[in-house]
Every structure is written in structure tokens, then in C-alpha cells.
C-alpha atoms as a PDB file:
ATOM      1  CA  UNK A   1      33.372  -5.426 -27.945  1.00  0.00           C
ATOM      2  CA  UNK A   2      31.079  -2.667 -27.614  1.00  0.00           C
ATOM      3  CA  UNK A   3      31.668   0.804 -25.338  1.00  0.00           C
ATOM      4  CA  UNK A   4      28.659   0.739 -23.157  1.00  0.00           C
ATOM      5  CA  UNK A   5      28.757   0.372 -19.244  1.00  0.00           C
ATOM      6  CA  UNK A   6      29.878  -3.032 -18.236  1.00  0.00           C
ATOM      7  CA  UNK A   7      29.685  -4.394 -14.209  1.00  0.00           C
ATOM      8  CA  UNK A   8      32.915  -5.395 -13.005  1.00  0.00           C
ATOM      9  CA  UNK A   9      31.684  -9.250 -11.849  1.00  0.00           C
ATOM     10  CA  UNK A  10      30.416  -9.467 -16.089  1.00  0.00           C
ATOM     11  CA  UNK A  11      33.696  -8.085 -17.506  1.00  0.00           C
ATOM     12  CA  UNK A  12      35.422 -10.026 -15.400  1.00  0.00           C
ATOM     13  CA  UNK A  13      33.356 -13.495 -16.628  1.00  0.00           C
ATOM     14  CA  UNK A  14      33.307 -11.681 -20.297  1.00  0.00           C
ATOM     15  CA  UNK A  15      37.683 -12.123 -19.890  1.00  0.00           C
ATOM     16  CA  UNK A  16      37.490 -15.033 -18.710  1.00  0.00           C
ATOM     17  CA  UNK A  17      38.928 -14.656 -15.006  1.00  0.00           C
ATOM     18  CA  UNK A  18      35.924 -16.913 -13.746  1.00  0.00           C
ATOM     19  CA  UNK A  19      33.986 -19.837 -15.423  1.00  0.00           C
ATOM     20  CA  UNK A  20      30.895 -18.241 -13.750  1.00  0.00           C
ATOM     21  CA  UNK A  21      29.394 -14.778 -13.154  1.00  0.00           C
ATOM     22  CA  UNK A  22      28.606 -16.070  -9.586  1.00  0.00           C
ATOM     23  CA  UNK A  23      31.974 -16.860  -9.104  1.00  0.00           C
ATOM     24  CA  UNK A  24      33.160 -13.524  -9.974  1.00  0.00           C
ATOM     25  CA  UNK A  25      30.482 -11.592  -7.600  1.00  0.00           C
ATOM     26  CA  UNK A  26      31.486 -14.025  -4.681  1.00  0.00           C
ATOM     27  CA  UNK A  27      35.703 -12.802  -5.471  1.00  0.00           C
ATOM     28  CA  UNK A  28      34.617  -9.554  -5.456  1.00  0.00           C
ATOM     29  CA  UNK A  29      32.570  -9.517  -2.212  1.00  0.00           C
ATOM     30  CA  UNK A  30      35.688 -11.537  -0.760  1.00  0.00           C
ATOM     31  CA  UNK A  31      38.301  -8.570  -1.387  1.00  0.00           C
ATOM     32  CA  UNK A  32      40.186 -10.641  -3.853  1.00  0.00           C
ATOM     33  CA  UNK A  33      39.395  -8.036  -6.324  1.00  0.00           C
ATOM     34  CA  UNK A  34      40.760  -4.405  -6.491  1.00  0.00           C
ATOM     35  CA  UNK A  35      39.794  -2.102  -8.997  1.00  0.00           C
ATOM     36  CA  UNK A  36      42.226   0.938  -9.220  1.00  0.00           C
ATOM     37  CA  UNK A  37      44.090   0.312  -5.661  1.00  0.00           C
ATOM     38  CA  UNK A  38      40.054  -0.106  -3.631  1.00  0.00           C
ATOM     39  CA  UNK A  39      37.801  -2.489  -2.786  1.00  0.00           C
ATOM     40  CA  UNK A  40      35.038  -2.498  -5.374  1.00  0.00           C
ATOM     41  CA  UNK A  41      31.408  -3.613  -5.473  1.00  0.00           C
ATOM     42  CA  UNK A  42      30.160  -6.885  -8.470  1.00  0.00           C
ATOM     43  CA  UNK A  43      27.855  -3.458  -9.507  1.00  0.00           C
ATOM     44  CA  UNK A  44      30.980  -1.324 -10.413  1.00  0.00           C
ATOM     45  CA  UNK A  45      31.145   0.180 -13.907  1.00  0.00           C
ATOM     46  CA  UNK A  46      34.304  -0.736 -15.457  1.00  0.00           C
ATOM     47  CA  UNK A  47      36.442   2.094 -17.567  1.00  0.00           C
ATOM     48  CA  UNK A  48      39.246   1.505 -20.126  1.00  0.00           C
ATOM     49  CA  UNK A  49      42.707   2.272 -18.870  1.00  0.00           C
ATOM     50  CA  UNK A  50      41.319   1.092 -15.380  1.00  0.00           C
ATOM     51  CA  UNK A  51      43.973  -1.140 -13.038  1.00  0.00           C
ATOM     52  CA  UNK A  52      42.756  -4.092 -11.630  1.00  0.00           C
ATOM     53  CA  UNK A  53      44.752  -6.306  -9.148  1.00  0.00           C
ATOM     54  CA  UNK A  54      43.471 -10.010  -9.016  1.00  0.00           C
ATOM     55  CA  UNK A  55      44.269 -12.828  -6.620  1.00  0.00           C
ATOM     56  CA  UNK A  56      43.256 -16.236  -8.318  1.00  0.00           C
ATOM     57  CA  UNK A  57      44.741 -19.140  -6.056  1.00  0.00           C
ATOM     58  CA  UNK A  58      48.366 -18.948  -5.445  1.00  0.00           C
ATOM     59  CA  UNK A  59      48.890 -16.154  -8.382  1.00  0.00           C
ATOM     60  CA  UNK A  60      48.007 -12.479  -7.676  1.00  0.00           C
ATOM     61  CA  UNK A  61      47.307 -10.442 -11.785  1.00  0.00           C
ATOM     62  CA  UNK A  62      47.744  -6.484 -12.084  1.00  0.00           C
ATOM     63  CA  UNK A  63      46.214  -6.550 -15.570  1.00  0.00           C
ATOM     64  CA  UNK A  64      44.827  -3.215 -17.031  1.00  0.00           C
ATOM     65  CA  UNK A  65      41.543  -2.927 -19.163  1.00  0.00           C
ATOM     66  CA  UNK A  66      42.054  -2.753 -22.479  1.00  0.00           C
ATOM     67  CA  UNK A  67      38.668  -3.238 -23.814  1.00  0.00           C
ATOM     68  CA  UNK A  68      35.129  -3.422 -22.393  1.00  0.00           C
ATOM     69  CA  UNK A  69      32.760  -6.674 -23.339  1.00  0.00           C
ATOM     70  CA  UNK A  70      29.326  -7.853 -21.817  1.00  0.00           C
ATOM     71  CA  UNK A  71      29.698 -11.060 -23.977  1.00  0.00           C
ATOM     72  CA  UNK A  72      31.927 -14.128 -23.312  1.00  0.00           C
ATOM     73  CA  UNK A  73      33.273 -15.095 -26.554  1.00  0.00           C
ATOM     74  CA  UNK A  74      36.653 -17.306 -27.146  1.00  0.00           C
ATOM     75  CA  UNK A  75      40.071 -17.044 -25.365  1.00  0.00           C
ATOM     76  CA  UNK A  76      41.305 -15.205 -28.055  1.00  0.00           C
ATOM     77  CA  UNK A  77      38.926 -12.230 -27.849  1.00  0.00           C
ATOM     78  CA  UNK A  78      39.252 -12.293 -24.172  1.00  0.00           C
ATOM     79  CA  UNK A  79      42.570 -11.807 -24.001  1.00  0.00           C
ATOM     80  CA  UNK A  80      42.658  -8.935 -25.768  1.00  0.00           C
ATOM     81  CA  UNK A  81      40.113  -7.011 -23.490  1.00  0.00           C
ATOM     82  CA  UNK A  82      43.169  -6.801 -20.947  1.00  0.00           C
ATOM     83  CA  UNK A  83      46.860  -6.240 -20.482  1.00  0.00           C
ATOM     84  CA  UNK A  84      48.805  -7.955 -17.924  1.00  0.00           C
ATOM     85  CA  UNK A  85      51.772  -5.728 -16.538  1.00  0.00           C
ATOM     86  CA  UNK A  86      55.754  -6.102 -16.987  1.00  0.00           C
ATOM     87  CA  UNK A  87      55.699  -5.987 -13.288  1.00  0.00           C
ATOM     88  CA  UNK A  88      52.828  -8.470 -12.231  1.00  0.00           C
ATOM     89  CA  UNK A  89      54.387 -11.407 -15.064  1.00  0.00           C
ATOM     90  CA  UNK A  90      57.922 -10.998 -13.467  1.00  0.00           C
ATOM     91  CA  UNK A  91      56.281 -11.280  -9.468  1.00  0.00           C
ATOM     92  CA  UNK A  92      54.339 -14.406 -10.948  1.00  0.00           C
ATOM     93  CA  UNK A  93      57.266 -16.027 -12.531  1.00  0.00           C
ATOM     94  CA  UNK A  94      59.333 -15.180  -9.608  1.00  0.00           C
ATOM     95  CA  UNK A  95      56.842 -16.737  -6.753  1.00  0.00           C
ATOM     96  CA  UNK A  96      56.324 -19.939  -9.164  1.00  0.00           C
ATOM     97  CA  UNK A  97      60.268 -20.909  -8.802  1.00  0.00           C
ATOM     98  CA  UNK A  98      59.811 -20.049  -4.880  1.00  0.00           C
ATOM     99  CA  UNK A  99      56.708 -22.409  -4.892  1.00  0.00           C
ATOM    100  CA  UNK A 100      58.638 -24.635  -7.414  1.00  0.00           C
ATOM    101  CA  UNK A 101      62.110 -24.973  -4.565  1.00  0.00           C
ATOM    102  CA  UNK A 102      59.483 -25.124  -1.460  1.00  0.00           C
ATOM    103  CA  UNK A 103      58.160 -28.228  -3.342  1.00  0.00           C
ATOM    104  CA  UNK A 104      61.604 -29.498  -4.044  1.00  0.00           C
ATOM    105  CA  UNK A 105      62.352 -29.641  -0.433  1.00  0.00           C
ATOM    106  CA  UNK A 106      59.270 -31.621   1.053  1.00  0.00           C
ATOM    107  CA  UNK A 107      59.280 -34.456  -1.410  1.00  0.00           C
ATOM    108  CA  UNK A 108      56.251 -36.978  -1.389  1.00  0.00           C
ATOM    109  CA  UNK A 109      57.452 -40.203  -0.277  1.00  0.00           C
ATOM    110  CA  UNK A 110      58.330 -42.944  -2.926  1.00  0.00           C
ATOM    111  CA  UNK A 111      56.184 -45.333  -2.123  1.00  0.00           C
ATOM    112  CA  UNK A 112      52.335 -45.710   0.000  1.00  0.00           C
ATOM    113  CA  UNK A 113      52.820 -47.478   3.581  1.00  0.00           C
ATOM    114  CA  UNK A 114      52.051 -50.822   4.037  1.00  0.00           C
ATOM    115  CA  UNK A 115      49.062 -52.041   6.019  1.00  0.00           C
ATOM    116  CA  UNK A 116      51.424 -52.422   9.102  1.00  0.00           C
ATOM    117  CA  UNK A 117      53.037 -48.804   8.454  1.00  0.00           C
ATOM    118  CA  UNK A 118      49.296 -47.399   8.535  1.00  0.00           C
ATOM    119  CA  UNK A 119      48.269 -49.187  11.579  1.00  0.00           C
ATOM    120  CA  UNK A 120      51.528 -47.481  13.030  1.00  0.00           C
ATOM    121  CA  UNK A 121      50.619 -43.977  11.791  1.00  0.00           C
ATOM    122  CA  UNK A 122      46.688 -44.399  13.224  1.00  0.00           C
ATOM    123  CA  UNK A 123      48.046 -45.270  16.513  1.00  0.00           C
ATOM    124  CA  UNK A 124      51.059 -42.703  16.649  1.00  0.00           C
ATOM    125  CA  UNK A 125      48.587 -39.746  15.614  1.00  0.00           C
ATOM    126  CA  UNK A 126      45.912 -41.166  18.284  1.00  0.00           C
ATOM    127  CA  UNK A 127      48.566 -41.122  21.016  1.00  0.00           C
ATOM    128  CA  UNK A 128      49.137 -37.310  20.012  1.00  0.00           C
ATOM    129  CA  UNK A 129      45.385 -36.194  20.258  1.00  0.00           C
ATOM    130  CA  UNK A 130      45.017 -37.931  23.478  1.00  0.00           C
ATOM    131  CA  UNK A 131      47.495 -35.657  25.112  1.00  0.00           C
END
């Protein structure tokens, strides 16, 4: 962990929010990355004490940077180049049991349809484009 100037899209690969740099860049350039409440750019210089909000899938991070790192090294290390906030583990937690009840409600079906049953759904779901 070293304190020179480190892009947001390779600090973010270095803490191991992406498996790729590319990856990273592309979340970025797609707005699912804020760095201190904005936008930012792959080419933006990250700063200790900087806030960064992160949407990965279903779970949205507010971790703050702790440490600055050009090099990916083991989970360990990375985790200690950030801090996740009280406030972003308790909205997590709280939208997994949400996602957790939704799920609870539309249960998959106990068993696949037969080759009859399947014939049935083709035709039903034909009927309904046709119209």
C-alpha cells in the first residue's frame, strides 16, 4: 500500500470490487459508480477519506477509502483499503430479508411438467402472442 496517485477503475480492481480492470472502467462509464456524491471518470485520482457509493447487482456499498493500492494482492489486504458504513451494512441486510420474503412468496414449483403439461404451456403461450 503505497501513497501515490491511484485511478479509480485500478483501486477499485486493487479492492477487489471487480475481477477485472475492464470491468471496473465499464461500471464506472455506466454510472454505477459515485465517488463523493458525482459521477466520476475510470481516470479519477482516488484520495483517502474519499466516499464512494457502489451498486454491484442487487446490493448498493457506501464504503469509504481507507487506503490507496495499485496492486491486487489477497482478500485480506483488500479489505483493509476500505470501510464499509454502519448505514450502507444495515440498508444491505435490510433489502436481503425484503428480497429473502419476495422469494418466499413466488415459490418454484415442486416438480418439472410433464411432456403433456409442456405441450399445454407451448400452445397456451402461442395462443397469447397471436392476439
Amino acid at each position: 500500500m503505497n501513497d501515490v496517485a491511484v485511478r479509480l477503475d485500478k483501486w477499485l480492481w486493487a479492492a477487489r470490487f471487480f475481477k477485472t480492470r475492464s470491468l471496473a472502467k465499464s461500471a464506472i462509464e455506466n454510472g454505477k459508480v459515485h465517488y463523493d456524491g458525482t459521477r466520476a471518470k475510470p481516470s479519477r485520482t482516488v484520495e483517502v477519506g474519499a466516499t464512494l457509493r457502489l451498486r454491484l447487482g442487487w446490493e448498493e456499498k457506501t464504503v469509504e477509502v481507507r487506503a490507496l493500492s495499485e496492486q491486487r494482492g489477497p482478500a485480506s489486504v483488500a479489505q483493509t483499503l476500505y470501510e464499509e458504513t454502519a448505514d450502507s451494512i444495515a440498508r444491505r441486510a435490510a433489502n436481503a430479508d425484503l428480497r429473502r420474503q419476495a422469494g418466499a412468496v413466488t415459490a418454484a414449483p415442486d416438480h418439472r411438467p410433464n411432456k403433456k403439461q409442456r405441450r399445454d404451456l407451448l400452445r397456451l403461450k402461442d395462443q397469447n402472442s397471436e392476439h
